[in-house]
Protein backbone atom coordinates (compact mmCIF):
# COMPACT_ATOMS: atom_id res chain seq x y z
CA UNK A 1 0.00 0.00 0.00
CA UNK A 2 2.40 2.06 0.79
CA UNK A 3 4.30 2.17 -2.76
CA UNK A 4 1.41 3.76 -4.69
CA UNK A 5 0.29 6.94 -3.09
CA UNK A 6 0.18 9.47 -5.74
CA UNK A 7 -3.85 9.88 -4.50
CA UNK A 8 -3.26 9.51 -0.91
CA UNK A 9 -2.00 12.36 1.33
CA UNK A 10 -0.56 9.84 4.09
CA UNK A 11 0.36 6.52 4.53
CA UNK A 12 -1.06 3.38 5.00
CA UNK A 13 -2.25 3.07 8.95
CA UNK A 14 0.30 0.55 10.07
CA UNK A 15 -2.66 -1.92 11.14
CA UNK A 16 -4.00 -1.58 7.93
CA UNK A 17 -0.96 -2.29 6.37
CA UNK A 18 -0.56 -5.27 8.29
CA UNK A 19 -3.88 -6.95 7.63
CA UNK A 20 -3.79 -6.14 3.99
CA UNK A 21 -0.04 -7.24 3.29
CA UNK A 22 0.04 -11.07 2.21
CA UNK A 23 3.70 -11.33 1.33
CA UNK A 24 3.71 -13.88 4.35
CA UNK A 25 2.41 -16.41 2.31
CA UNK A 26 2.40 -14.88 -1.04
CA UNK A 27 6.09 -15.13 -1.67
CA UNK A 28 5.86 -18.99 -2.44
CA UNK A 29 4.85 -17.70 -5.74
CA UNK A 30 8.30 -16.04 -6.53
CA UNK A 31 9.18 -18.38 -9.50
CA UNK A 32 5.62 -17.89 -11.07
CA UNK A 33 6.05 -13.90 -10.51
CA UNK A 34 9.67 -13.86 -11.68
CA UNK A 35 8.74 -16.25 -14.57
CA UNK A 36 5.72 -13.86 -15.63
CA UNK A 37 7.65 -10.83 -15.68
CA UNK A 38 10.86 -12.03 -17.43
CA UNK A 39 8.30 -12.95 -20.41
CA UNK A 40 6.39 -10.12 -20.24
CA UNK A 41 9.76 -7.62 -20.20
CA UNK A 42 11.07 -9.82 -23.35
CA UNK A 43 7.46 -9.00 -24.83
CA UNK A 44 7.73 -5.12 -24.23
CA UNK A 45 11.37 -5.50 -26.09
CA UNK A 46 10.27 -7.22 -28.85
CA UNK A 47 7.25 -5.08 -29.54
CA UNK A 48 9.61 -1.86 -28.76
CA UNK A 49 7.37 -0.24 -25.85
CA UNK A 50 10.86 -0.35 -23.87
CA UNK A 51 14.24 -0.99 -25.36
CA UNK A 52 15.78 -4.20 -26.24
CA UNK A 53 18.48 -3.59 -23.97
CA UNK A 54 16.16 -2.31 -20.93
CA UNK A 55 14.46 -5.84 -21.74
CA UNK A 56 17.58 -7.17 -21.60
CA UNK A 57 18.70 -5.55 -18.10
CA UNK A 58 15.33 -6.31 -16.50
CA UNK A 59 16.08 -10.25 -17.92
CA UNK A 60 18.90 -10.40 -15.87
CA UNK A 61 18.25 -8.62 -12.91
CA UNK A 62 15.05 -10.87 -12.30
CA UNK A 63 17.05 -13.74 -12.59
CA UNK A 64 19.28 -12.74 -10.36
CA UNK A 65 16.57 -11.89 -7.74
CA UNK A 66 15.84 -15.39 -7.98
CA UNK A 67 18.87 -16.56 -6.96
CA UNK A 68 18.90 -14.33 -4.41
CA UNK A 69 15.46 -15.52 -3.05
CA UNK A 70 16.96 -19.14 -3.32
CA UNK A 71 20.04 -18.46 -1.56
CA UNK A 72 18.66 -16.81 1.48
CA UNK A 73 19.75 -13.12 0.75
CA UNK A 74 16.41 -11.28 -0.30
CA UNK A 75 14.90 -9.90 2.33
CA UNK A 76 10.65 -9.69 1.97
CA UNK A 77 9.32 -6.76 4.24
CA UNK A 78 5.32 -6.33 4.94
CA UNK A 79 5.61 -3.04 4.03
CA UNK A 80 5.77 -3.99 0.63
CA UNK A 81 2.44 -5.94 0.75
CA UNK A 82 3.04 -8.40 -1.78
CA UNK A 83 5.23 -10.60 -3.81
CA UNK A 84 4.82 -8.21 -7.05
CA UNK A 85 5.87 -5.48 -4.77
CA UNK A 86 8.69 -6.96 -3.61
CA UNK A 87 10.38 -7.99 -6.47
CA UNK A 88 9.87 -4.88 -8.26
CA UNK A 89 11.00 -2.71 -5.42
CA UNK A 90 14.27 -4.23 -5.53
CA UNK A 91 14.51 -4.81 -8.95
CA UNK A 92 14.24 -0.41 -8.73
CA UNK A 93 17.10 -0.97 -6.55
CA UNK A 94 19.28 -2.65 -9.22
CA UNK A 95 18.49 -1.06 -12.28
CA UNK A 96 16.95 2.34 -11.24
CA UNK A 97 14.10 4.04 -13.62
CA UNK A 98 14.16 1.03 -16.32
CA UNK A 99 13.12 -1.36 -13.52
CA UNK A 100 9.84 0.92 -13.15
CA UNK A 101 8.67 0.57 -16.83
CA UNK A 102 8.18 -3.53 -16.44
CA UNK A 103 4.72 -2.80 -15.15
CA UNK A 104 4.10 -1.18 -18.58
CA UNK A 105 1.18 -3.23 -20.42
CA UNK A 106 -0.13 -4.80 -17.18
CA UNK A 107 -1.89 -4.37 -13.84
CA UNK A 108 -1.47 -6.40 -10.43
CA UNK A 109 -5.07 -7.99 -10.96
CA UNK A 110 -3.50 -10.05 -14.55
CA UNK A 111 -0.34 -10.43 -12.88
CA UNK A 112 -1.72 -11.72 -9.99
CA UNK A 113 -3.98 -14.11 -12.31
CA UNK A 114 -0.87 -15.93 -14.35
CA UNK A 115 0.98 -16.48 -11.08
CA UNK A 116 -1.52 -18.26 -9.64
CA UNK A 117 -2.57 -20.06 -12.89
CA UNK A 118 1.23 -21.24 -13.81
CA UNK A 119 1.48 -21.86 -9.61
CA UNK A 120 -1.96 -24.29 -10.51
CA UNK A 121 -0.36 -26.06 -13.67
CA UNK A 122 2.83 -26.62 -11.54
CA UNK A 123 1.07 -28.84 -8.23
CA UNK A 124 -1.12 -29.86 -10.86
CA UNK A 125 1.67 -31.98 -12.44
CA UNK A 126 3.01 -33.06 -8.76
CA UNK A 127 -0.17 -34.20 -7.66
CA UNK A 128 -0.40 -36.50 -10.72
CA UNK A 129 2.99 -37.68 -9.68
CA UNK A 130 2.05 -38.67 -5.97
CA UNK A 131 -1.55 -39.87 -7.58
CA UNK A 132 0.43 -42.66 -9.67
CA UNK A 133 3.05 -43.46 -6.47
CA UNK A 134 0.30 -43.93 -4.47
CA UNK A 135 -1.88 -46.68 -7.35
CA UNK A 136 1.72 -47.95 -8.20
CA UNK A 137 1.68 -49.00 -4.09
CA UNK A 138 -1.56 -50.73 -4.33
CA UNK A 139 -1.26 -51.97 -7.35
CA UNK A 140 2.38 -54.36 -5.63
CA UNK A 141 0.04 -54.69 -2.84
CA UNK A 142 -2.68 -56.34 -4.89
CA UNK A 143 -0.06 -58.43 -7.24
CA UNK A 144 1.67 -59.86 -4.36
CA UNK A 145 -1.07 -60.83 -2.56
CA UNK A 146 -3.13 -61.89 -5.79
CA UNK A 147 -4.29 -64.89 -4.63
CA UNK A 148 -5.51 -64.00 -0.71
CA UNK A 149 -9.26 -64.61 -0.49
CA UNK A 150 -10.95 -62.17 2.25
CA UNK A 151 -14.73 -61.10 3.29
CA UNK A 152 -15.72 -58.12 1.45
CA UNK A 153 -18.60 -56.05 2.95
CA UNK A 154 -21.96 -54.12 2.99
CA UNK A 155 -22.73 -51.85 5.60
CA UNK A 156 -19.54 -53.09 7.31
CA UNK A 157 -21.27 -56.75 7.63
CA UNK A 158 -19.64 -59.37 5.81
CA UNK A 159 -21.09 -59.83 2.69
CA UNK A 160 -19.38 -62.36 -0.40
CA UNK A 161 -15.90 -63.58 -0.63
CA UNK A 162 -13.58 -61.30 -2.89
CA UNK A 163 -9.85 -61.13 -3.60
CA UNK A 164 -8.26 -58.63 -1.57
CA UNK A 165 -6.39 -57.70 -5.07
CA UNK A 166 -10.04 -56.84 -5.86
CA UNK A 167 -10.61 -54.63 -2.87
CA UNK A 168 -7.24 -52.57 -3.30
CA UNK A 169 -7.71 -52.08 -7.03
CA UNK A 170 -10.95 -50.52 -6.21
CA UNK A 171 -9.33 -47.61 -5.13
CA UNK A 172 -6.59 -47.45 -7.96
CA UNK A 173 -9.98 -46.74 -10.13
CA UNK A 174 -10.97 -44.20 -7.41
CA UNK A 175 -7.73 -42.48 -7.72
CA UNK A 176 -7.64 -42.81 -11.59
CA UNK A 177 -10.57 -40.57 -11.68
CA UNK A 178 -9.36 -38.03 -9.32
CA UNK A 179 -5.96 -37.88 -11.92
CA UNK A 180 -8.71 -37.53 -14.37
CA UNK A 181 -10.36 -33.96 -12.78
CA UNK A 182 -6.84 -33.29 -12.24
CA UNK A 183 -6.40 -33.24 -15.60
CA UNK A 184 -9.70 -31.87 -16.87
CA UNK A 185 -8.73 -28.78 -14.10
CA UNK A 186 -5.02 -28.80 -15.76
CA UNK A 187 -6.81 -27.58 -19.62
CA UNK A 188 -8.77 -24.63 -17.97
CA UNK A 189 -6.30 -23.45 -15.50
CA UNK A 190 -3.70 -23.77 -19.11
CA UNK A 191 -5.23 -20.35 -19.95
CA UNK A 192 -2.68 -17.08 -19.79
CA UNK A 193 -4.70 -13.81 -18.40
CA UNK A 194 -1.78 -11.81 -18.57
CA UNK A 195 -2.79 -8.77 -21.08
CA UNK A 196 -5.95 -8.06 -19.60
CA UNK A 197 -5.00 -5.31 -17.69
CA UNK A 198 -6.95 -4.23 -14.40
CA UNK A 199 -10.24 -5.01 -16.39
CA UNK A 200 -10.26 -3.75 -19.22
CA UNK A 201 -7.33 -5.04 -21.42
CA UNK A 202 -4.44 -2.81 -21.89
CA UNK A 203 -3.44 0.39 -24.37
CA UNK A 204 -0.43 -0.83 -25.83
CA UNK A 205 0.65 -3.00 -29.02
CA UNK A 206 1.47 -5.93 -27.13
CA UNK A 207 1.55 -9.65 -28.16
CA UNK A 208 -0.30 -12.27 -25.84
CA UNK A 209 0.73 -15.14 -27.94
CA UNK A 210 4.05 -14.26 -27.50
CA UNK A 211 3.90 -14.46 -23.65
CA UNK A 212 1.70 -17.49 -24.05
CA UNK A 213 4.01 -19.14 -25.68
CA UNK A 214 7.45 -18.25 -23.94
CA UNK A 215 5.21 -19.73 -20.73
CA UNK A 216 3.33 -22.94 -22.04
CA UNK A 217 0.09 -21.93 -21.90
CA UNK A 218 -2.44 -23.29 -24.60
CA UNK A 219 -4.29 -20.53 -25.26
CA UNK A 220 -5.08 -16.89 -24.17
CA UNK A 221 -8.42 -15.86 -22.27
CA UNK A 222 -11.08 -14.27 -24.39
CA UNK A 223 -12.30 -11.63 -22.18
CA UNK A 224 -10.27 -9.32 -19.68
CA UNK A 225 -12.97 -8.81 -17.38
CA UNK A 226 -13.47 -13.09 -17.06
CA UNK A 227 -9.41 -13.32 -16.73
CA UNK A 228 -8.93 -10.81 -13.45
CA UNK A 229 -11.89 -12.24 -11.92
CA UNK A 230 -11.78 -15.82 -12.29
CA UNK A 231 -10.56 -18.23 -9.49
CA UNK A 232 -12.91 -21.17 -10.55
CA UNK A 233 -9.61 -22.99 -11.57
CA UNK A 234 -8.47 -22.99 -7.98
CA UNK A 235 -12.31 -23.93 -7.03
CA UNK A 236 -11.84 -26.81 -9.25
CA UNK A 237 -8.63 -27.72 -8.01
CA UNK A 238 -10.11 -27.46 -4.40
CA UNK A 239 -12.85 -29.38 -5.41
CA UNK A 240 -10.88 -32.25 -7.07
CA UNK A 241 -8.37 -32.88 -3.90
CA UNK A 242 -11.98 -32.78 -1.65
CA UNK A 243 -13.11 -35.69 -3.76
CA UNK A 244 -9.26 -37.12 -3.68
CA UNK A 245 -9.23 -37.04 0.43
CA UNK A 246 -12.43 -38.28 0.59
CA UNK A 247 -10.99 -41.15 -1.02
CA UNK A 248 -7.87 -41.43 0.88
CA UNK A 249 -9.69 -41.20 4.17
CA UNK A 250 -11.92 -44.42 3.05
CA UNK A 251 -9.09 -45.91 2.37
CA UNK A 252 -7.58 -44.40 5.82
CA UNK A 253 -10.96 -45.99 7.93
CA UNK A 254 -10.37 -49.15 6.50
CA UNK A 255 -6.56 -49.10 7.30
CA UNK A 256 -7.47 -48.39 10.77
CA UNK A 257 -10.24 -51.04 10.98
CA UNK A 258 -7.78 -53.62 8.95
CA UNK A 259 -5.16 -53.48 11.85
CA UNK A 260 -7.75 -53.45 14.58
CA UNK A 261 -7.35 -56.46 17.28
CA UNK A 262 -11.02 -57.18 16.19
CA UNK A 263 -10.32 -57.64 12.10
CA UNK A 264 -6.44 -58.14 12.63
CA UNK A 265 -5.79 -58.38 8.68
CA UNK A 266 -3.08 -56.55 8.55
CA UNK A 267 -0.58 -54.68 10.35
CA UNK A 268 1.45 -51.51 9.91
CA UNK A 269 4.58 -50.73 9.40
CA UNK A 270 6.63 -49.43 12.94
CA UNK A 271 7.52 -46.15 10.62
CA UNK A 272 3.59 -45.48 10.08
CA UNK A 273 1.91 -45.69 13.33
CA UNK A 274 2.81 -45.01 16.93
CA UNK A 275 2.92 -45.92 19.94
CA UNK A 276 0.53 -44.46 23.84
CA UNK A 277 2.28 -41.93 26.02
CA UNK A 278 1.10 -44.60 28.72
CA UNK A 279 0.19 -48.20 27.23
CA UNK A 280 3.08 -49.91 26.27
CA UNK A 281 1.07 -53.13 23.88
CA UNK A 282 -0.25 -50.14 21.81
CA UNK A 283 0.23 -49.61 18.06
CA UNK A 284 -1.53 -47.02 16.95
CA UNK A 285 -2.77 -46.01 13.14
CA UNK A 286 -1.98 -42.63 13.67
CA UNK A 287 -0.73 -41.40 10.05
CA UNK A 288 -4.09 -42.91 8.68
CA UNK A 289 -6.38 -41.18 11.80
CA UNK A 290 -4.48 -38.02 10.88
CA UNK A 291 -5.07 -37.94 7.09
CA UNK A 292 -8.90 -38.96 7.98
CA UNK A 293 -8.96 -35.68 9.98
CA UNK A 294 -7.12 -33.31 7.61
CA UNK A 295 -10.09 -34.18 5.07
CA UNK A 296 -12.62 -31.78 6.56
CA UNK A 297 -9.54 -29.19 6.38
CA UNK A 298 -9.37 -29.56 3.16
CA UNK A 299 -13.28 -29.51 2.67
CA UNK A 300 -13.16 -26.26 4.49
CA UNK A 301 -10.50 -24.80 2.25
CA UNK A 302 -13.01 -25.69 -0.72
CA UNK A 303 -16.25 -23.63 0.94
CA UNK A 304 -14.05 -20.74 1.90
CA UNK A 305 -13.31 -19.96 -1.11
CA UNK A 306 -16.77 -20.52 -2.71
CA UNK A 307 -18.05 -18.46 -0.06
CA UNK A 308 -15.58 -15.30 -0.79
CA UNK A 309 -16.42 -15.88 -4.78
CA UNK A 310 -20.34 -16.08 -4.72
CA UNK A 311 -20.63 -12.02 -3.96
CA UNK A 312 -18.35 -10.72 -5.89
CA UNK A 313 -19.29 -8.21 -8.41
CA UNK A 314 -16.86 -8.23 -11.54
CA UNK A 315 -14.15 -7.28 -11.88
CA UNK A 316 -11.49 -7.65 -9.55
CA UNK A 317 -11.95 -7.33 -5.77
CA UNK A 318 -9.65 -7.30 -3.02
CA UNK A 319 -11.79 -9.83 -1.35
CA UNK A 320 -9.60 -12.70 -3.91
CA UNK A 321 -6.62 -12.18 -1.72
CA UNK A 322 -8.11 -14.51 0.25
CA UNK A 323 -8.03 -17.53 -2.59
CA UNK A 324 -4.40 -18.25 -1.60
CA UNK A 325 -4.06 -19.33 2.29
CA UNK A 326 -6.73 -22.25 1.86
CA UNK A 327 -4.89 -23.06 -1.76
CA UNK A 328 -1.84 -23.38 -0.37
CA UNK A 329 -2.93 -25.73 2.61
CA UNK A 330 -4.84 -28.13 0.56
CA UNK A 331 -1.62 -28.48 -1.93
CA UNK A 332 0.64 -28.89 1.12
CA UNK A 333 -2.44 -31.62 2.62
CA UNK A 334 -3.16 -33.46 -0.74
CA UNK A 335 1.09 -33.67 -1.93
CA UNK A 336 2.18 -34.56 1.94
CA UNK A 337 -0.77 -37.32 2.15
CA UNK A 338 -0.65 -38.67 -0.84
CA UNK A 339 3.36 -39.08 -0.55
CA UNK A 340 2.77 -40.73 3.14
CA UNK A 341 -0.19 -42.83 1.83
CA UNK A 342 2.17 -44.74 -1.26
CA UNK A 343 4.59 -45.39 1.93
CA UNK A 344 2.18 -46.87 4.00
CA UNK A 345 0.20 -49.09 1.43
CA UNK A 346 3.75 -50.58 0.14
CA UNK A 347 4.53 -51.53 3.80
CA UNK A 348 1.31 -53.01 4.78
CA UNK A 349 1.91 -56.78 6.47
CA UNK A 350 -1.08 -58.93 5.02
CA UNK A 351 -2.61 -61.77 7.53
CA UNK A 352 -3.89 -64.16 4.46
CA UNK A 353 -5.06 -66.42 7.35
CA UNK A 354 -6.78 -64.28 9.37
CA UNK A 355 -8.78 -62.39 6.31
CA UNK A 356 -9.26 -66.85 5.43
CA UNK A 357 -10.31 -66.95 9.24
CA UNK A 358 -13.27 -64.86 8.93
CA UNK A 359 -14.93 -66.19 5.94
CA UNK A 360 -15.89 -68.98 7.69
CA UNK A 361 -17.45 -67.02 10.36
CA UNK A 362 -20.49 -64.77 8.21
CA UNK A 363 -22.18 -67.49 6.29
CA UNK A 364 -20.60 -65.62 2.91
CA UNK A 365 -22.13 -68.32 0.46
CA UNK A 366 -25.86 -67.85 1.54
CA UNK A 367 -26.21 -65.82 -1.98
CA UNK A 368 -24.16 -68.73 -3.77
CA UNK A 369 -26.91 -71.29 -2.16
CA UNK A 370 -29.53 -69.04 -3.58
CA UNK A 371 -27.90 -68.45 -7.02
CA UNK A 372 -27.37 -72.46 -7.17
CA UNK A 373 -31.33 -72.86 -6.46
CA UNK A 374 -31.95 -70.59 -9.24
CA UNK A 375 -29.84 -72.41 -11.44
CA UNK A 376 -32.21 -75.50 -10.38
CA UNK A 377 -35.19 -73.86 -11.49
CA UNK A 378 -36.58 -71.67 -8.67
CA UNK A 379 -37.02 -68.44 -8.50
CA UNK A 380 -34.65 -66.35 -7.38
CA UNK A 381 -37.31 -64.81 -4.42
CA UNK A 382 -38.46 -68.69 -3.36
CA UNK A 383 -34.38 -69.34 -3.55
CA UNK A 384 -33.63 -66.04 -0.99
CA UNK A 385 -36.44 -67.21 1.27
CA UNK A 386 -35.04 -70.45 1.78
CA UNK A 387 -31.63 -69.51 2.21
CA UNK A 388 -32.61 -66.94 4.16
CA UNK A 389 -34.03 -69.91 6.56
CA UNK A 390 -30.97 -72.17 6.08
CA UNK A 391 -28.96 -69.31 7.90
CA UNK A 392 -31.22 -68.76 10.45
CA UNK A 393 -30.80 -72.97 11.40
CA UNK A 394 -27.63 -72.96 10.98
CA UNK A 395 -27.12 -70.09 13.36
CA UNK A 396 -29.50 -72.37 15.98
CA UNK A 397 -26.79 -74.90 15.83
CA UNK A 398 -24.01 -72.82 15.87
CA UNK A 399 -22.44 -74.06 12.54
CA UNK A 400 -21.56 -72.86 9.24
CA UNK A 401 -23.22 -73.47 6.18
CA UNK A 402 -20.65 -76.03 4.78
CA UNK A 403 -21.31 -77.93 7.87
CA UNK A 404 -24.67 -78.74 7.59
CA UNK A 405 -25.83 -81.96 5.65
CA UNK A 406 -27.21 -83.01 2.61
CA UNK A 407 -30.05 -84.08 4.81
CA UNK A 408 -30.53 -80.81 6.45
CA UNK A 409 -30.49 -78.92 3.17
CA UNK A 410 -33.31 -81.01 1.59
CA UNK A 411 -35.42 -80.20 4.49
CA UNK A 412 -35.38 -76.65 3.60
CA UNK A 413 -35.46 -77.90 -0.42
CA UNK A 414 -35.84 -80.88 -2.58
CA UNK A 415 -33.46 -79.29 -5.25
CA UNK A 416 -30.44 -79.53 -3.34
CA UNK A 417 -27.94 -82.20 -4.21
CA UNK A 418 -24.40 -83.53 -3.33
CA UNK A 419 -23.21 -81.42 -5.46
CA UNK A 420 -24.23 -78.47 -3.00
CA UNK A 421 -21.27 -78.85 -0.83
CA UNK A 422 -18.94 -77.88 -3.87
CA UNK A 423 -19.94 -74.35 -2.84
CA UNK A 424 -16.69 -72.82 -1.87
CA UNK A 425 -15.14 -69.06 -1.54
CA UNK A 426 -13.03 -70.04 -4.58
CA UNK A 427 -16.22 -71.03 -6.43
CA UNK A 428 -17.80 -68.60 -5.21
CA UNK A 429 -15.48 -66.01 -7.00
CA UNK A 430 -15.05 -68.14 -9.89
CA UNK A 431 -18.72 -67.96 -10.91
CA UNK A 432 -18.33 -63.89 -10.64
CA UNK A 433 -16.31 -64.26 -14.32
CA UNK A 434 -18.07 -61.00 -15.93
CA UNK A 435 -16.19 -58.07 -16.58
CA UNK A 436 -15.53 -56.28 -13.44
CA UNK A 437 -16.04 -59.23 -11.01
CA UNK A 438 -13.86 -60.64 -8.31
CA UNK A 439 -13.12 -63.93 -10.46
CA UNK A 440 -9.11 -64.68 -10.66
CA UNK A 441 -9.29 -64.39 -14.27
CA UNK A 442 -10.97 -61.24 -13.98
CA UNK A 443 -8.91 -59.68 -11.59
CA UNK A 444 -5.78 -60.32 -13.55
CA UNK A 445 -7.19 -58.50 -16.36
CA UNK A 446 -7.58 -56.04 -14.25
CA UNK A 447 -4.12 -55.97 -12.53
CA UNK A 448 -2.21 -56.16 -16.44
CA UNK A 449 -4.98 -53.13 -17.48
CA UNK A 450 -3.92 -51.03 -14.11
CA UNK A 451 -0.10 -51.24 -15.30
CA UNK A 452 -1.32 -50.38 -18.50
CA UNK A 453 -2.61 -47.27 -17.16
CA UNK A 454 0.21 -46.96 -15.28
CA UNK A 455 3.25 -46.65 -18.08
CA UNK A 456 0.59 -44.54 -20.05
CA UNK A 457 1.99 -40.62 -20.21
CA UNK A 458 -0.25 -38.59 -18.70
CA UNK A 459 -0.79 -34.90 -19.68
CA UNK A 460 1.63 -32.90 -17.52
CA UNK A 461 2.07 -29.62 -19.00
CA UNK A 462 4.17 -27.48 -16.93
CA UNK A 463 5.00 -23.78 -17.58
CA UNK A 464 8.89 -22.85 -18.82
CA UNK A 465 9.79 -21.51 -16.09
């Protein structure tokens, strides 16, 4: 505030200054500022609104403020409000007057735009990274442990026999199609606004392409007004990483419940969980309980910021300072969870027996018993109803279904046969051969299609910066 007073008769109240600066968090976006105004000074050059050799100063002294930024030696002050400020205040220092004719052809509202849109295409491309770390872990998981057989669930009951290679590569498809918004957010955030001025576009014969270009963006926006004011690129990226940590914290809850005393299928690795302040047997999922809890963070970061955009009037509005705190957290939440999450899953210790254990214990094959009346001519209904009763005996006695005998069966219905007790969890997942199912044949398709999709490019266009 303080740098432009030419309407103002006094400075900034320091308070004021305070709560308006946001060079605190701001200056992360250094190499996207520095990168921004290197092309645009090589665009005023070339279309001769300053000298080529001003250009050519300004070049170089931005670079070197980079370095300086990098090595420790530039020193950010709150008086200067924000990153743009900063850097231009000392790039004053080194050249003198050329340094003030950079900010020819542009305003802080477009500059403040392509930094956060090239800052969007960069974490855009890391989170893709981590996304494919983390399916490359369960996808190992599932291959080594291909052939372990385990109770999958409804409403946390156990349900039918699947392959736990099944249950793990359910989330590789969940986290395929959170790559996939990634990606679908990566073409609209590939959009440079720089050129649009304050609101209104700028007076001077400059070339967008040019800057486009020199940065790796696509295309250029259409209208100046749209460009200054948009943030729905960060909304989508928001949204995107809610829908990602909703799926890492299912993945988290089952984790936890996994390496529970009461399901004891797995257990964690010592370097992700922890141990009580006071109960020395205790192993604790803590990295999973954590990332379950810095969901609703992330959530929150996602409603803030539709809650400061849904007032607005076009164009800009200071009120858009506030799209970067929230941003910034749910990169540093999504990167630092998915990253933990690819260690943990690689590290899990499967119990095959113990996941064996408790299909014996939920009567799994009742809908196997009914399918196999079906196939004998009832109806499926008649067939439900009788298992259903089958269950209920067998629970009397305190046995399991395979236990019961040929004799008991037919009481319930003349159909069954001796060929009723070659109802097993392996035939039970062998009948399930369509497309999709938990049949071994099925699931590796699946597995050879999932590191298909893994050594498949995908789209990570970064700016040149």
């Amino acid at each position: 505030m303080s740098q432009i007073r030419g309407r103002f008769r006094k400075a900034a109240d320091k308070t004021a200054a305070a709560y308006t600066a946001s060079i605190s968090f701001d200056q992360r976006l250094y190499v996207e500022d520095i990168a921004g105004s290197i092309a645009h000074a090589r665009m005023l050059g070339k279309q001769g609104i300053i000298s080529p050799e001003e250009a050519e100063t300004i070049v170089k002294c931005l670079q070197e403020i980079k370095d300086e930024i990098e090595q420790g030696k530039f020193r950010f002050r709150t008086e200067l409000e924000d990153i743009h400020m900063s850097i231009e205040a000392r790039l004053v220092e080194k050249v003198g007057e050329a340094g003030g004719k950079l900010h020819t052809a542009r305003s802080r509202n477009d500059q403040v735009a392509l930094d956060m849109r090239l800052y969007t295409k960069k974490v855009i491309a890391e989170t893709l990274l981590r996304l494919k770390g983390l399916q490359q872990a369960l996808v190992e998981v599932a291959e080594t442990n291909r052939d372990v057989v385990m109770p999958g669930y409804t409403h946390l009951q156990r349900a039918q026999p699947v392959l736990l290679a099944h249950h793990l590569l359910a989330y590789f498809e969940m986290l395929q199609r959170d790559a996939d918004r990634f990606g679908d957010c990566l073409k609209r955030a590939d959009v440079m606004p720089l050129g649009s001025g304050a609101l209104a576009g700028v007076a001077h014969d400059i070339d967008r392409d040019f800057v486009a270009k020199e940065l790796g963006f696509s295309s250029v926006s259409r209208n100046s007004m749209d460009a200054v004011a948009d943030r729905d690129f960060i909304l989508e990226y928001e949204a995107a990483a809610s829908i990602c940590m909703m799926h890492l914290s299912r993945l988290a809850e089952e984790i936890i419940l996994w390496s529970s005393a009461e399901f004891d299928f797995i257990e964690l690795d010592d370097a992700y969980a922890t141990g009580s302040s006071i109960m020395p047997q205790k192993k604790n999922p803590d990295i999973a309980e954590l990332s379950r809890g810095k969901t609703g963070r992330v959530y929150g970061n996602l409603m803030a910021l539709l809650t400061t955009m849904k007032g607005l009037p076009l164009a800009y509005n200071r009120d858009m300072q506030e799209d970067k705190e929230g941003f910034f957290d749910t990169v540093d939440t999504l990167l630092s969870t998915l990253e933990v999450f690819a260690g943990m899953v690689k590290t899990l210790r499967i119990k095959p027996e113990k996941m064996r254990q408790a299909l014996d214990k939920g009567y799994l094959l009742a809908t196997d018993l009914a399918d196999y009346l079906v196939k004998k001519g009832a109806a499926f209904r008649l067939s439900h109803g009788i298992v259903g009763k089958l269950v209920s005996y067998a629970l009397s006695k305190g046995i399991s279904l395979g236990e019961l005998s040929l004799d008991e069966y037919r009481r319930f219905s003349p159909l069954f046969a001796d060929d009723v007790h070659e109802i097993t969890a392996e035939a039970s997942m062998a009948a399930r051969n369509a497309k999709g199912g938990t049949a071994p044949e099925q699931v590796v398709q699946a597995l050879a299609e999932a590191r298909k999709t893994l050594e498949m490019p995908r789209r990570r266009k970064k700016a040149s910066i």
